[in-house]
PDB file of N, CA and C in Angstrom:
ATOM      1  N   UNK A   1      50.611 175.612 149.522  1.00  0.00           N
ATOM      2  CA  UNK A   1      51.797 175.236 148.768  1.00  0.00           C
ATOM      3  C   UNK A   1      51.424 174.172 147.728  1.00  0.00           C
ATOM      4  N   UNK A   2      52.235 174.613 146.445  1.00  0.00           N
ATOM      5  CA  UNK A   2      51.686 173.318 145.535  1.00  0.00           C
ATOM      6  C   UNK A   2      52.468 172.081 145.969  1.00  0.00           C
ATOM      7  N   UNK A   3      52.227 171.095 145.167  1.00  0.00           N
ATOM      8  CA  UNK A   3      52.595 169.509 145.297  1.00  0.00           C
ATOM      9  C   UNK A   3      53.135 168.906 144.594  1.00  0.00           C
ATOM     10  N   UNK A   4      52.820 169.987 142.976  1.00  0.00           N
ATOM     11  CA  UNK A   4      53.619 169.161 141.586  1.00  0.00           C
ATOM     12  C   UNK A   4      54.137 170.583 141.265  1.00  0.00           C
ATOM     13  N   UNK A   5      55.553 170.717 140.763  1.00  0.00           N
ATOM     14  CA  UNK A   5      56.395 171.463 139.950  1.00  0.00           C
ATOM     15  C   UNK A   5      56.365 170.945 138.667  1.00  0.00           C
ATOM     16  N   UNK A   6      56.796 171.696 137.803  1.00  0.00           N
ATOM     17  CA  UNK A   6      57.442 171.646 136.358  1.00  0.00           C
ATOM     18  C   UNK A   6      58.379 171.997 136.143  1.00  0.00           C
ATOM     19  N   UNK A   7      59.455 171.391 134.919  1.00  0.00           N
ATOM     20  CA  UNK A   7      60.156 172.135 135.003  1.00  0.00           C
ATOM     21  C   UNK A   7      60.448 172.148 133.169  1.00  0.00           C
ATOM     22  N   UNK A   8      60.119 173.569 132.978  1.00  0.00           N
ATOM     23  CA  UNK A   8      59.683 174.112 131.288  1.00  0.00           C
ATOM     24  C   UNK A   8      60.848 173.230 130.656  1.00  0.00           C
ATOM     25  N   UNK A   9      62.292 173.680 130.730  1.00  0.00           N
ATOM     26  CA  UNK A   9      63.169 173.672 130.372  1.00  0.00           C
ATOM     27  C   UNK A   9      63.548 172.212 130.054  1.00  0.00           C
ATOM     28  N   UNK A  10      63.142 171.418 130.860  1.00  0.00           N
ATOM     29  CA  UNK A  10      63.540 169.798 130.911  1.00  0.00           C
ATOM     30  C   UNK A  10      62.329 168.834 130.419  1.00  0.00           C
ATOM     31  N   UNK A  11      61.170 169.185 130.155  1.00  0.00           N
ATOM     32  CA  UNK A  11      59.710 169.139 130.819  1.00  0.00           C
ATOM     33  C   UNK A  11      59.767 167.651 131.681  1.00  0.00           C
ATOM     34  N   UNK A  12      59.508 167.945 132.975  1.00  0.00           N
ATOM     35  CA  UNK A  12      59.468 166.890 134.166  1.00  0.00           C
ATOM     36  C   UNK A  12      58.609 168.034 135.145  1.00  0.00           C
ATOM     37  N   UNK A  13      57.963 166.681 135.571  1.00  0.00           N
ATOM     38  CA  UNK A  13      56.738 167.087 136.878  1.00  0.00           C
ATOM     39  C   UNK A  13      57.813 166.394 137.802  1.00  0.00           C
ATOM     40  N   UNK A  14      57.863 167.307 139.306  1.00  0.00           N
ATOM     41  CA  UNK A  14      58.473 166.581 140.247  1.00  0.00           C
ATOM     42  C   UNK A  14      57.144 167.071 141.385  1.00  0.00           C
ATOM     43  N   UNK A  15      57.330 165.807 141.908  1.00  0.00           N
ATOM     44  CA  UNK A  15      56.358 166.001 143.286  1.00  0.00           C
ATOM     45  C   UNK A  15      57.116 166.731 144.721  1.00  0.00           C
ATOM     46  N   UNK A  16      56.735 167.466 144.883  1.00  0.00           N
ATOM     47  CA  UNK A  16      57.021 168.212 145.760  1.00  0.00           C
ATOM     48  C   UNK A  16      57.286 167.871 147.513  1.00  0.00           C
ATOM     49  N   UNK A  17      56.518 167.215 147.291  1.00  0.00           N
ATOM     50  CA  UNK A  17      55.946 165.969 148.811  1.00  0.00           C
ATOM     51  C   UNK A  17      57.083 164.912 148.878  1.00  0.00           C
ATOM     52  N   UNK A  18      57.510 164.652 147.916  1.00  0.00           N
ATOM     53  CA  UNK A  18      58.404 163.418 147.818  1.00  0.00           C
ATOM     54  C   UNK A  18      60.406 163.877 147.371  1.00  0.00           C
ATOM     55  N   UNK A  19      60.366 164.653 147.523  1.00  0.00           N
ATOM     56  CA  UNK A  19      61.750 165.534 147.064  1.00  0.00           C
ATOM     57  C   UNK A  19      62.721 164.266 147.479  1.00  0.00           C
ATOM     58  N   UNK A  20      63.778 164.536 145.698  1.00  0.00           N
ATOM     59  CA  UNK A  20      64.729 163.261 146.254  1.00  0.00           C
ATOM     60  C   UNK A  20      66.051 164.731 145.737  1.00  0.00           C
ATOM     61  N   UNK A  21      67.616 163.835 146.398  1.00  0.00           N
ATOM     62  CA  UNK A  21      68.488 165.078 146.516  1.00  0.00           C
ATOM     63  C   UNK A  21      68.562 165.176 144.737  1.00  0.00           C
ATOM     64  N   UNK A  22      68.466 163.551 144.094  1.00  0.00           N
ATOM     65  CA  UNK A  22      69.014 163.770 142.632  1.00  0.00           C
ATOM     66  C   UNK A  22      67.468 164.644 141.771  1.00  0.00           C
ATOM     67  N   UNK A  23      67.018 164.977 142.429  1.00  0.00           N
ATOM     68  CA  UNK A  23      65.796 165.914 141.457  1.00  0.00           C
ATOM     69  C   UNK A  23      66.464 167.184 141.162  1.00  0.00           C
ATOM     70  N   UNK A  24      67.292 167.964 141.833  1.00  0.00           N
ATOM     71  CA  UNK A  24      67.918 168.699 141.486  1.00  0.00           C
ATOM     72  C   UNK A  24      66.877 170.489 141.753  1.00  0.00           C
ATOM     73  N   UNK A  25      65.954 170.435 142.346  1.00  0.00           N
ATOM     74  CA  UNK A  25      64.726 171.051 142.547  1.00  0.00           C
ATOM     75  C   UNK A  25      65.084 172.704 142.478  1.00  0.00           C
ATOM     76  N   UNK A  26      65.948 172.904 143.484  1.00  0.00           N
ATOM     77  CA  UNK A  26      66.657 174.229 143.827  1.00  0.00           C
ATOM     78  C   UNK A  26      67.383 174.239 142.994  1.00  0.00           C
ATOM     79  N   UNK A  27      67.731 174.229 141.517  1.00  0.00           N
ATOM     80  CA  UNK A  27      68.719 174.111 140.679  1.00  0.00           C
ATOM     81  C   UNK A  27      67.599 174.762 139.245  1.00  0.00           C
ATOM     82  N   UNK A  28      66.070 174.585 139.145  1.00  0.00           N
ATOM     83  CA  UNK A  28      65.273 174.841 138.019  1.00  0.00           C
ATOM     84  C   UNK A  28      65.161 176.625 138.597  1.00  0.00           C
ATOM     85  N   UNK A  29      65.687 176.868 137.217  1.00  0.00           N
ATOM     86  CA  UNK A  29      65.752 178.464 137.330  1.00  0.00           C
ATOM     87  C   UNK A  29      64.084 179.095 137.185  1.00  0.00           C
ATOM     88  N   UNK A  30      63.517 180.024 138.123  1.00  0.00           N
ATOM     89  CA  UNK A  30      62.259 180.418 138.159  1.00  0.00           C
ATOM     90  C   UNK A  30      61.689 180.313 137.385  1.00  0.00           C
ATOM     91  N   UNK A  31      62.716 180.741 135.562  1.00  0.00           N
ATOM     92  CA  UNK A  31      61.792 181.280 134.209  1.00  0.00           C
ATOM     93  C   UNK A  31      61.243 179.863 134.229  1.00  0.00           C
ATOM     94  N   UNK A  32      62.308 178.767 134.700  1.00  0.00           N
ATOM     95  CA  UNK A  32      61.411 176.835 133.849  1.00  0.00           C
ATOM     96  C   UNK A  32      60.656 176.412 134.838  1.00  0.00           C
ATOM     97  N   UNK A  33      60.235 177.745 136.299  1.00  0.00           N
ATOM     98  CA  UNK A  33      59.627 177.031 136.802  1.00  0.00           C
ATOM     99  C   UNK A  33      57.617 176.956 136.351  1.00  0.00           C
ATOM    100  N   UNK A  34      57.177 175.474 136.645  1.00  0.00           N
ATOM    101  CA  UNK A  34      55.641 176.340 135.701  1.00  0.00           C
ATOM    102  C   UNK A  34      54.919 175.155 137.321  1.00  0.00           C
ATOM    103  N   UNK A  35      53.619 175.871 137.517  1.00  0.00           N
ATOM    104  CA  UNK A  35      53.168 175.324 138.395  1.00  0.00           C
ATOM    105  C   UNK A  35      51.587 175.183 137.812  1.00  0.00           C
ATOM    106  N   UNK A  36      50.440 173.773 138.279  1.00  0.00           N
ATOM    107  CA  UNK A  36      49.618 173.222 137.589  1.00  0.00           C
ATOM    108  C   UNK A  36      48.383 173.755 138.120  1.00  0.00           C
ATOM    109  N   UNK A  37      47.320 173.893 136.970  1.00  0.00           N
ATOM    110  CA  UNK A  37      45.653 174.544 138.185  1.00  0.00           C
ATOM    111  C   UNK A  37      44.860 172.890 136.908  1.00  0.00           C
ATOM    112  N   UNK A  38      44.169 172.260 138.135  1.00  0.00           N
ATOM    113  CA  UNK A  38      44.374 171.664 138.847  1.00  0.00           C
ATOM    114  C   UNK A  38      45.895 171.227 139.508  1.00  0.00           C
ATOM    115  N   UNK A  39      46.491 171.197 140.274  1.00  0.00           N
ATOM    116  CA  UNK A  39      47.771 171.181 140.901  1.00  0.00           C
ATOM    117  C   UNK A  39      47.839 169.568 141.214  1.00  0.00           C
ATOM    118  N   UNK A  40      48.036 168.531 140.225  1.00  0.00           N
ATOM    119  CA  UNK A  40      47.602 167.606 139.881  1.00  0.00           C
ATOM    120  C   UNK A  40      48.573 167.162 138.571  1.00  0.00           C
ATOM    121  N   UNK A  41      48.958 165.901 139.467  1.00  0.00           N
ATOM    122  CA  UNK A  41      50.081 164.742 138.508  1.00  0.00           C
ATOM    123  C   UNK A  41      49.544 165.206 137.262  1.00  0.00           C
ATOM    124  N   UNK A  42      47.997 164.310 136.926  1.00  0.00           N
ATOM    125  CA  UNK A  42      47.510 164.009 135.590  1.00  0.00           C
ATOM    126  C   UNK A  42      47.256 165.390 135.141  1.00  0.00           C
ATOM    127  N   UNK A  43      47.078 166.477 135.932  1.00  0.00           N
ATOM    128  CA  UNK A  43      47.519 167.513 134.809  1.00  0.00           C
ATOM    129  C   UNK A  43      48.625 167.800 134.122  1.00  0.00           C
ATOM    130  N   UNK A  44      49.769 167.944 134.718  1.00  0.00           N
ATOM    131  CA  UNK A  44      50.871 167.674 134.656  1.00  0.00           C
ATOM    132  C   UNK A  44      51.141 167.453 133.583  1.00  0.00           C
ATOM    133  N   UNK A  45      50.888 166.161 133.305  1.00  0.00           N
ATOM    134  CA  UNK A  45      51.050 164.199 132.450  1.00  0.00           C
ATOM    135  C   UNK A  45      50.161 165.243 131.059  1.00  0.00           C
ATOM    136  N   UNK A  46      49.362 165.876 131.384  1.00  0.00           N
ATOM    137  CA  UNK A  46      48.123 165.875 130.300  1.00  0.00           C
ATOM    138  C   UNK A  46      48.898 167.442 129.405  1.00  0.00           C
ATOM    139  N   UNK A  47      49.782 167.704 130.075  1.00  0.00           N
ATOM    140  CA  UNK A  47      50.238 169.150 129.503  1.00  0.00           C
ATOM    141  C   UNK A  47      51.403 169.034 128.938  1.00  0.00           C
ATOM    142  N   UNK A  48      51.938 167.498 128.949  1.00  0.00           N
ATOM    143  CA  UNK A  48      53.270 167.337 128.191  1.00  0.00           C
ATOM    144  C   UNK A  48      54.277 166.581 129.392  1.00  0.00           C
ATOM    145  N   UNK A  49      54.581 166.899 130.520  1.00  0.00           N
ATOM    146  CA  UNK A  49      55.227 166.704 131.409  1.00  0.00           C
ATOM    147  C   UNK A  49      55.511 165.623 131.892  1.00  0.00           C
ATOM    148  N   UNK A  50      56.533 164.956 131.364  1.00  0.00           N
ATOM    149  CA  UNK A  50      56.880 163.494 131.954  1.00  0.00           C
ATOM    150  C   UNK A  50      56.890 163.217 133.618  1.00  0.00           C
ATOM    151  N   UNK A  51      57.270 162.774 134.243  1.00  0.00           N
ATOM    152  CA  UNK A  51      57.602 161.970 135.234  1.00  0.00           C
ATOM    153  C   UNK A  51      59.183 162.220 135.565  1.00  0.00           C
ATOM    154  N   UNK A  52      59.419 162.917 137.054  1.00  0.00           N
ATOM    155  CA  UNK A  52      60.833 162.798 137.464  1.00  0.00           C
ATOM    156  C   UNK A  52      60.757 161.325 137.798  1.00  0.00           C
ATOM    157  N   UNK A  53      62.237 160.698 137.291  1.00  0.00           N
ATOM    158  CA  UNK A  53      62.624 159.910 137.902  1.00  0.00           C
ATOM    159  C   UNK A  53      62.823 159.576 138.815  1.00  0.00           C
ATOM    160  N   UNK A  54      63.109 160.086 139.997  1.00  0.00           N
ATOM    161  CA  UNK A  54      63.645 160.225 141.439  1.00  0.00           C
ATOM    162  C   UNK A  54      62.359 160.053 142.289  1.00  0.00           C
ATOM    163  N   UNK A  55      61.459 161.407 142.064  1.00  0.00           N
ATOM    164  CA  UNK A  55      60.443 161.528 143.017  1.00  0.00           C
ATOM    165  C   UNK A  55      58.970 160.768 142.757  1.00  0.00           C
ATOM    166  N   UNK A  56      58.936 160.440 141.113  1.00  0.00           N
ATOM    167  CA  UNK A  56      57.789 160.045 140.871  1.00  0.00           C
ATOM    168  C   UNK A  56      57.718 159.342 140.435  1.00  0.00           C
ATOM    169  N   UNK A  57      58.958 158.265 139.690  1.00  0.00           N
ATOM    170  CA  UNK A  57      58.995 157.351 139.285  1.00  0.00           C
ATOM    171  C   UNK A  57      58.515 157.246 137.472  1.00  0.00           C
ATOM    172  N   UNK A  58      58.210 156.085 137.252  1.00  0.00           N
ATOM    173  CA  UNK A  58      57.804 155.474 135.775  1.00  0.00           C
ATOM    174  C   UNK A  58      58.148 156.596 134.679  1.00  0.00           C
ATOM    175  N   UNK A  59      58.731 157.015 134.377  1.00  0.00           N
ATOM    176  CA  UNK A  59      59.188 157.656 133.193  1.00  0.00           C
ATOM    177  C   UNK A  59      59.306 157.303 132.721  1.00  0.00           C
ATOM    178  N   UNK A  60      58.829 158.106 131.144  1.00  0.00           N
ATOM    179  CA  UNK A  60      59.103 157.656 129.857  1.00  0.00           C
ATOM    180  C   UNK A  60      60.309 157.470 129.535  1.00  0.00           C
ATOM    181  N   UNK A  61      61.202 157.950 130.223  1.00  0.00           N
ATOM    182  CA  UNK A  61      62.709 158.114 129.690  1.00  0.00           C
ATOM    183  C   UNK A  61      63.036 156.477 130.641  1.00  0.00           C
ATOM    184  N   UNK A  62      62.537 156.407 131.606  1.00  0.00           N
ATOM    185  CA  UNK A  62      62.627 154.748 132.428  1.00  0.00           C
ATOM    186  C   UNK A  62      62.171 153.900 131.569  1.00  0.00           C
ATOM    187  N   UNK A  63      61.239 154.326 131.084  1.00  0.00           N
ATOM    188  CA  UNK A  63      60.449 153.072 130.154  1.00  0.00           C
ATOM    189  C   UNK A  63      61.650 152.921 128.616  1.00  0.00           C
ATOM    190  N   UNK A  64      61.951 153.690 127.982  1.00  0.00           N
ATOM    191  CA  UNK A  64      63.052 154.041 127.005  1.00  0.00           C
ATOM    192  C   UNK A  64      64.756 153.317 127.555  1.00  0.00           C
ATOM    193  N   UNK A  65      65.424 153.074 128.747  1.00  0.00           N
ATOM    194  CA  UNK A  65      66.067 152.329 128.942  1.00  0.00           C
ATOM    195  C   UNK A  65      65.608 151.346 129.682  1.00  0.00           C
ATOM    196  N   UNK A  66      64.168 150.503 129.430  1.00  0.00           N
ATOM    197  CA  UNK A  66      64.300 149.244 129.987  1.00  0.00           C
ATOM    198  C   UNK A  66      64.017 148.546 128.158  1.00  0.00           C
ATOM    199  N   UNK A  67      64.046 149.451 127.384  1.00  0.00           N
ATOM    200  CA  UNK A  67      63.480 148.789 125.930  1.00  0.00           C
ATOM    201  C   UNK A  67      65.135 147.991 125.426  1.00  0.00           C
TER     202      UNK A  67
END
């Protein structure tokens, strides 16, 4: 089983291991779902994919309302 999701549509990596209810996980429709080879945050990070808030913390969009 992987560990990091994507989700195309929103682009956010959610960790899989860490599922929070506000990730909304069961809600990313299959087409936005994209999964990583290496299956790996910093791939993730390296393919565009921010940071869920919930499960993984430090987002750019976190970092954008602490400015």
């Amino acid at each position: 089983m992987a560990d990091y999701l994507g989700d195309n549509n929103k682009r956010k990596v959610h960790d899989l291991l860490n599922q929070k209810e506000n990730c909304q996980i069961d809600e990313i429709m299959i087409v936005h779902k994209r999964y990583f080879i290496p299956d790996t945050f910093v791939q993730a990070n390296s393919e565009g994919y921010d940071s869920c808030i919930w499960c993984i913390g430090d987002s750019q969009e976190q970092h954008n309302y602490q400015e």
